[in-house]
Protein backbone atom coordinates (compact mmCIF):
# COMPACT_ATOMS: atom_id res chain seq x y z
CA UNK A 1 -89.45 81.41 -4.51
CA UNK A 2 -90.47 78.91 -7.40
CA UNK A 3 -88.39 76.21 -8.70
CA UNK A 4 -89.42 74.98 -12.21
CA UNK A 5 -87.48 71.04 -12.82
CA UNK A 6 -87.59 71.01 -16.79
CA UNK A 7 -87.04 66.77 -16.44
CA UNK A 8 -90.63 66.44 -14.55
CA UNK A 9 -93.30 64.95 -16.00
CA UNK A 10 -95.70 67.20 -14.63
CA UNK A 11 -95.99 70.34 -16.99
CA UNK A 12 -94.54 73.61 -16.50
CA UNK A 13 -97.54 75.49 -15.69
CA UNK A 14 -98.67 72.63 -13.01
CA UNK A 15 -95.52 72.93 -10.96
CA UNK A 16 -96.19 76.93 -10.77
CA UNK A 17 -99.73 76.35 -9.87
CA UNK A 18 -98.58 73.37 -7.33
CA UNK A 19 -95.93 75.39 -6.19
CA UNK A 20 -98.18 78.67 -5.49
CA UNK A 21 -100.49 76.53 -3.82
CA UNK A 22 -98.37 74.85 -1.43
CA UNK A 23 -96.34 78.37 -0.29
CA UNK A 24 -100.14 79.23 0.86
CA UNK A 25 -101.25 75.70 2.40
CA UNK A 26 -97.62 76.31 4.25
CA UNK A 27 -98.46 79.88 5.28
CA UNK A 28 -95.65 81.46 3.33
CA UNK A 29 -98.17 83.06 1.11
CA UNK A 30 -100.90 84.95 3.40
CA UNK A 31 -104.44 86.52 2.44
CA UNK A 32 -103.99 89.45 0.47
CA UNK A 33 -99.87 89.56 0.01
CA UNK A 34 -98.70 89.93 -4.04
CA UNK A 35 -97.60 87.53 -5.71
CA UNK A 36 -94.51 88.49 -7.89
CA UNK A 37 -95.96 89.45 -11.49
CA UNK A 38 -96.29 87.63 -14.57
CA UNK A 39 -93.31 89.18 -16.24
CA UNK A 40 -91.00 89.04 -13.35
CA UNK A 41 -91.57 85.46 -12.92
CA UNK A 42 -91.49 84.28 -16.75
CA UNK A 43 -88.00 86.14 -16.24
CA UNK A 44 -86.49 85.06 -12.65
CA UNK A 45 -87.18 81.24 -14.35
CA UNK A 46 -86.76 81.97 -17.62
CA UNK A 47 -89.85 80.70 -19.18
CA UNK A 48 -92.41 81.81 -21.78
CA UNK A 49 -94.80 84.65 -20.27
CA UNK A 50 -97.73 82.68 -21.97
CA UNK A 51 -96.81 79.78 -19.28
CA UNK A 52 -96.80 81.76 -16.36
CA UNK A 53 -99.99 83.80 -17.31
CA UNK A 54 -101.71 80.07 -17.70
CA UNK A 55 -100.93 78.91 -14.02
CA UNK A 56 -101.91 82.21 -12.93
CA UNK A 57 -105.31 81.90 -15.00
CA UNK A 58 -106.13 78.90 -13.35
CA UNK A 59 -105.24 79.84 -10.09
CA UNK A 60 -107.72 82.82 -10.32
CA UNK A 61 -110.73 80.17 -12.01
CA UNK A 62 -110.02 78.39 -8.86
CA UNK A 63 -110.47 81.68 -6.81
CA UNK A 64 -107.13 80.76 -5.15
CA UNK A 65 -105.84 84.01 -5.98
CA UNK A 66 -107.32 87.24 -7.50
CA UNK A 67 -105.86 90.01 -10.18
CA UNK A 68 -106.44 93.90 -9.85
CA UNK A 69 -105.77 95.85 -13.23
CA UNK A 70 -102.94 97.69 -13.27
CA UNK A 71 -102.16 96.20 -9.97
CA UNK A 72 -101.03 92.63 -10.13
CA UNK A 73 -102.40 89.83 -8.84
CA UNK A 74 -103.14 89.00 -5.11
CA UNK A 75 -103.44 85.30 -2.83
CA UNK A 76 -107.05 85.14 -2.03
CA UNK A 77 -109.06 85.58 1.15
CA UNK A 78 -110.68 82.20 0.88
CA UNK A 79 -107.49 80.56 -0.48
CA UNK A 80 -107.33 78.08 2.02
CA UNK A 81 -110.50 77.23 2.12
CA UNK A 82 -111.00 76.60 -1.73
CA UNK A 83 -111.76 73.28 -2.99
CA UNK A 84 -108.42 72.96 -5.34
CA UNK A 85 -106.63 74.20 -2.07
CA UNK A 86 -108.06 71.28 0.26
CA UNK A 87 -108.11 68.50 -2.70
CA UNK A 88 -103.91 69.51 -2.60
CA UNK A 89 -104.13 69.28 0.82
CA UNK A 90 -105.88 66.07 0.66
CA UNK A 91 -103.38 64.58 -1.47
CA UNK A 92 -100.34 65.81 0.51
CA UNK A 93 -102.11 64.54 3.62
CA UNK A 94 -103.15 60.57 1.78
CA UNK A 95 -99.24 60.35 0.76
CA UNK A 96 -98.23 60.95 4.28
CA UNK A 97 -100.66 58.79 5.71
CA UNK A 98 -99.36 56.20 2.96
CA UNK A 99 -95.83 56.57 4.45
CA UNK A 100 -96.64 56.67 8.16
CA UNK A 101 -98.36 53.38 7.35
CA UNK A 102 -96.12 51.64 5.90
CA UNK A 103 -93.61 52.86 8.72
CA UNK A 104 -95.27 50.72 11.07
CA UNK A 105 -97.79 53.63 12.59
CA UNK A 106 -100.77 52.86 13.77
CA UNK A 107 -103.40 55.52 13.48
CA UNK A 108 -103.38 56.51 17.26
CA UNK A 109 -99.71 57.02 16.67
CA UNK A 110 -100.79 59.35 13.47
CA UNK A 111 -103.52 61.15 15.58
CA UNK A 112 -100.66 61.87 18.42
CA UNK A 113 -98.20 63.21 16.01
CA UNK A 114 -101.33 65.69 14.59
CA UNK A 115 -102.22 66.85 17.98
CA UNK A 116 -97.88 67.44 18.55
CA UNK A 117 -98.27 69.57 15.14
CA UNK A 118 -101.11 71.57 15.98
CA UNK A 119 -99.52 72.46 19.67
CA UNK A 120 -96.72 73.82 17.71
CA UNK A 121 -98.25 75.96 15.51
């Protein structure tokens, strides 16, 4: 599900938080499905618990996703919709928009390709 790259400059804990975000922005993650716990994860990528239980932390500050005791922890209604979701979003969306223009595309060509990605989905 997550892959950690130990040569990034952006920390551990980040790329969890990134990555969690991005599997919901992508619709991987839905409203409401578990995420894998604490534990588990610190295992399956072999990393400190501590680590883990900070991205998760700040995911749940953010109200991106939300913890029951004894339960585990859960991606959040409003997930989508949060501000740290859209600002990632945002960000995603400006680096594309970057690319496109230096591609040559105008922005009637961007707007045509949005309207193609929307039909699809």
């Amino acid at each position: 599900m997550l892959q950690i790259d130990v040569r990034s400059r952006v920390s551990i804990y980040e790329q969890i938080k990134n990555q969690i975000m991005e599997l919901i922005i992508s619709g991987v993650l839905q409203s409401d499905e578990q995420l894998p716990s604490i534990r588990a994860l610190a295992r399956d990528l072999s990393l400190n618990v501590n680590t883990v239980k900070r991205a998760f932390s700040d995911l749940e500050a953010a109200g991106v996703i939300y913890t029951v005791s004894g339960r585990g922890s859960f991606v959040s209604k409003n997930a989508v919709g949060n501000r740290q979701m859209l600002q990632k979003a945002r960000d995603q969306l400006q680096t594309a928009l970057r690319t496109a223009k230096s591609n040559g595309l105008t922005k009637q060509d961007v707007y045509g390709l949005i309207d193609d990605i929307y039909k699809e989905e």
